[in-house]
Every structure is written in C-alpha cells, then in structure tokens.
C-alpha atoms as a PDB file:
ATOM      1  CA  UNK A   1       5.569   5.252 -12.120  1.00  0.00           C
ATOM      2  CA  UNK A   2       5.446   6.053  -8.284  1.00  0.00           C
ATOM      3  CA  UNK A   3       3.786   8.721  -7.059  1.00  0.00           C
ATOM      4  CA  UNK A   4       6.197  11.163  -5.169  1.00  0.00           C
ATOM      5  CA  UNK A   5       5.142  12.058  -1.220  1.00  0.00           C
ATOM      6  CA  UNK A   6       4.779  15.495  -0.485  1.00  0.00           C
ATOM      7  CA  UNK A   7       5.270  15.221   3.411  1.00  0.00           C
ATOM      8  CA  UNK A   8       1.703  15.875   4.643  1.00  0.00           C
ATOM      9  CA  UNK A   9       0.592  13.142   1.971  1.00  0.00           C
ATOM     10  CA  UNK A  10       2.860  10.470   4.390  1.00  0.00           C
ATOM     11  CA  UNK A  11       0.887   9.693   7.597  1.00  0.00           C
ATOM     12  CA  UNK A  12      -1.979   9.067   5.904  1.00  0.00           C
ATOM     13  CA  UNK A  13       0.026   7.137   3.658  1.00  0.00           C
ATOM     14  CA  UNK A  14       0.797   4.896   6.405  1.00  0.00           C
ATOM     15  CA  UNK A  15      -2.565   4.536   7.281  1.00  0.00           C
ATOM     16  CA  UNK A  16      -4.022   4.204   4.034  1.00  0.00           C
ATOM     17  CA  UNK A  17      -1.260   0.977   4.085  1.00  0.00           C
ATOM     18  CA  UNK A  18      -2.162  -0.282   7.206  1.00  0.00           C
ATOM     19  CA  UNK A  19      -5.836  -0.423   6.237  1.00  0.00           C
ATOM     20  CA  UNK A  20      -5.579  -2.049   3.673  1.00  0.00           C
ATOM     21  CA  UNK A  21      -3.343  -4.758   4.923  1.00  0.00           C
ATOM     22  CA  UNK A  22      -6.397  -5.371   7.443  1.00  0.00           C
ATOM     23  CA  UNK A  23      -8.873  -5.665   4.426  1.00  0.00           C
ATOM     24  CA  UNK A  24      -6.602  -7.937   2.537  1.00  0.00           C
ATOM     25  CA  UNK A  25      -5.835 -10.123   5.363  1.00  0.00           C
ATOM     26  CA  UNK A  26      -9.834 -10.124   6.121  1.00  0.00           C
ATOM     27  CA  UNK A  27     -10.327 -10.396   2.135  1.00  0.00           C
ATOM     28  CA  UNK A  28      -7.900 -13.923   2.524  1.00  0.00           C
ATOM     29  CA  UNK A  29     -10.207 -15.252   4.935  1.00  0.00           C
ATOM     30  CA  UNK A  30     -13.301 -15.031   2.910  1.00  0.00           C
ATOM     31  CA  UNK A  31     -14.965 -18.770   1.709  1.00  0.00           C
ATOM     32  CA  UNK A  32     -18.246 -17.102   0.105  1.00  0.00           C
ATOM     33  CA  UNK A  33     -16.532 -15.497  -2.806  1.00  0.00           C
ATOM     34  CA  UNK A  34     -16.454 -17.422  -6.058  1.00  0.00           C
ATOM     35  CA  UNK A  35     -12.803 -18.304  -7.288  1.00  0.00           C
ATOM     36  CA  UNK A  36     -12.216 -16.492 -10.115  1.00  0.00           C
ATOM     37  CA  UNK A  37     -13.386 -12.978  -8.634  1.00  0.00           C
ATOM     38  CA  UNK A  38     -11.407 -13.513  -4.748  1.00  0.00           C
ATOM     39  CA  UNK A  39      -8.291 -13.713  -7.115  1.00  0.00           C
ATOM     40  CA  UNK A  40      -8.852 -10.532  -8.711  1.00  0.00           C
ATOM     41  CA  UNK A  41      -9.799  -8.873  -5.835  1.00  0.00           C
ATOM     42  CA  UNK A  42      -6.679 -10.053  -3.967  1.00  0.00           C
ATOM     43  CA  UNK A  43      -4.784  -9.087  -6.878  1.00  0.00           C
ATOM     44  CA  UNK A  44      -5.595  -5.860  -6.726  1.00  0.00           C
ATOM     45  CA  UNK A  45      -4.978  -5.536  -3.187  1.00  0.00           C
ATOM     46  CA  UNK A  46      -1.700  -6.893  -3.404  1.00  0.00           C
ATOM     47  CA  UNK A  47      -1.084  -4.069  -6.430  1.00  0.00           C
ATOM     48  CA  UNK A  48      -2.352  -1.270  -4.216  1.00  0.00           C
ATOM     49  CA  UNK A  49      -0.283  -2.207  -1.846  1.00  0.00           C
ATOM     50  CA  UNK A  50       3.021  -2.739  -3.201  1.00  0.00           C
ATOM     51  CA  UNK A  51       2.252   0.651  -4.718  1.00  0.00           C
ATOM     52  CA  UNK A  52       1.563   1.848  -1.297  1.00  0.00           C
ATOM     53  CA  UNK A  53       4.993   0.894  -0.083  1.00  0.00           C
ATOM     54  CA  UNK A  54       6.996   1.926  -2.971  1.00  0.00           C
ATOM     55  CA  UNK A  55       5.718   5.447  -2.530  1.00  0.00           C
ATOM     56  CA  UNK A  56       6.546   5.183   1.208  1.00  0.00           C
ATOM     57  CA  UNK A  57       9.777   3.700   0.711  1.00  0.00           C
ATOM     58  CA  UNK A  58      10.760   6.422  -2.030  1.00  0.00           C
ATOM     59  CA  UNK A  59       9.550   9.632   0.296  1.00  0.00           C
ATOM     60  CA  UNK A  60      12.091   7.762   3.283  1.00  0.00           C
ATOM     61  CA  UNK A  61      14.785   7.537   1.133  1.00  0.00           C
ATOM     62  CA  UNK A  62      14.509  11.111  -0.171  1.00  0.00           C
ATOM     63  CA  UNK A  63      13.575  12.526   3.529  1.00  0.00           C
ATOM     64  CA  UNK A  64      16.635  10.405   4.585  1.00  0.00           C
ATOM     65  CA  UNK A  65      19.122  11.948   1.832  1.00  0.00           C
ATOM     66  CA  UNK A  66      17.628  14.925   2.497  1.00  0.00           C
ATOM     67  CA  UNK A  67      18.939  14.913   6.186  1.00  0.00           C
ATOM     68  CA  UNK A  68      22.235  14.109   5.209  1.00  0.00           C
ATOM     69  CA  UNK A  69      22.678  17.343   3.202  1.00  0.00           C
END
C-alpha cells in the first residue's frame, strides 16, 4: 500500500529520493562486498525506491486533479 503525501511530507520526499539514488548508484560501485549480501542490499534499495516514487507519483497526480477542480 502507498503511503499518501500530505504536502509538507513532498520536498523532502524528493530529497529523501534523490539520496538515495546517490547511495544506490555508490552501493553499485562497491567490489568489497560479498555477493550474496550486495544483492540484498541493492534489493532493498531498489524497493525503497520504487516506493519512493510511487508515493511521489500518487501526491502529483492528486495535486494535479486537484487543480483541475
């Protein structure tokens, strides 16, 4: 289920996003890690993410039906 925005929650939203995408992208570039435990941790990255953008993408679609109205 995705969490709904309320909209002082969306800036740092965004930023929470665009932090993580630097971690992950950081996280990708990693040798030292063993296998088994980069996967999971770029898993879970991925997951936060995604999450991160559906809540984004759900407060812009209600702030943008909103407008209309």
């Amino acid at each position: 289920m995705t969490h709904r925005l309320a909209p002082g929650e969306y800036e740092p939203t965004k930023s929470k996003l665009a932090d993580l995408e630097q971690r992950l992208a950081a996280l990708e570039r990693r040798t030292d890690l063993p296998a088994k435990r980069l996967n999971l941790s770029l898993r879970s990255y991925r997951e936060m993410i995604a999450q991160l953008h559906a809540e984004i993408e759900l407060f812009e679609a209600t702030q943008a039906f909103a407008d209309k109205s």
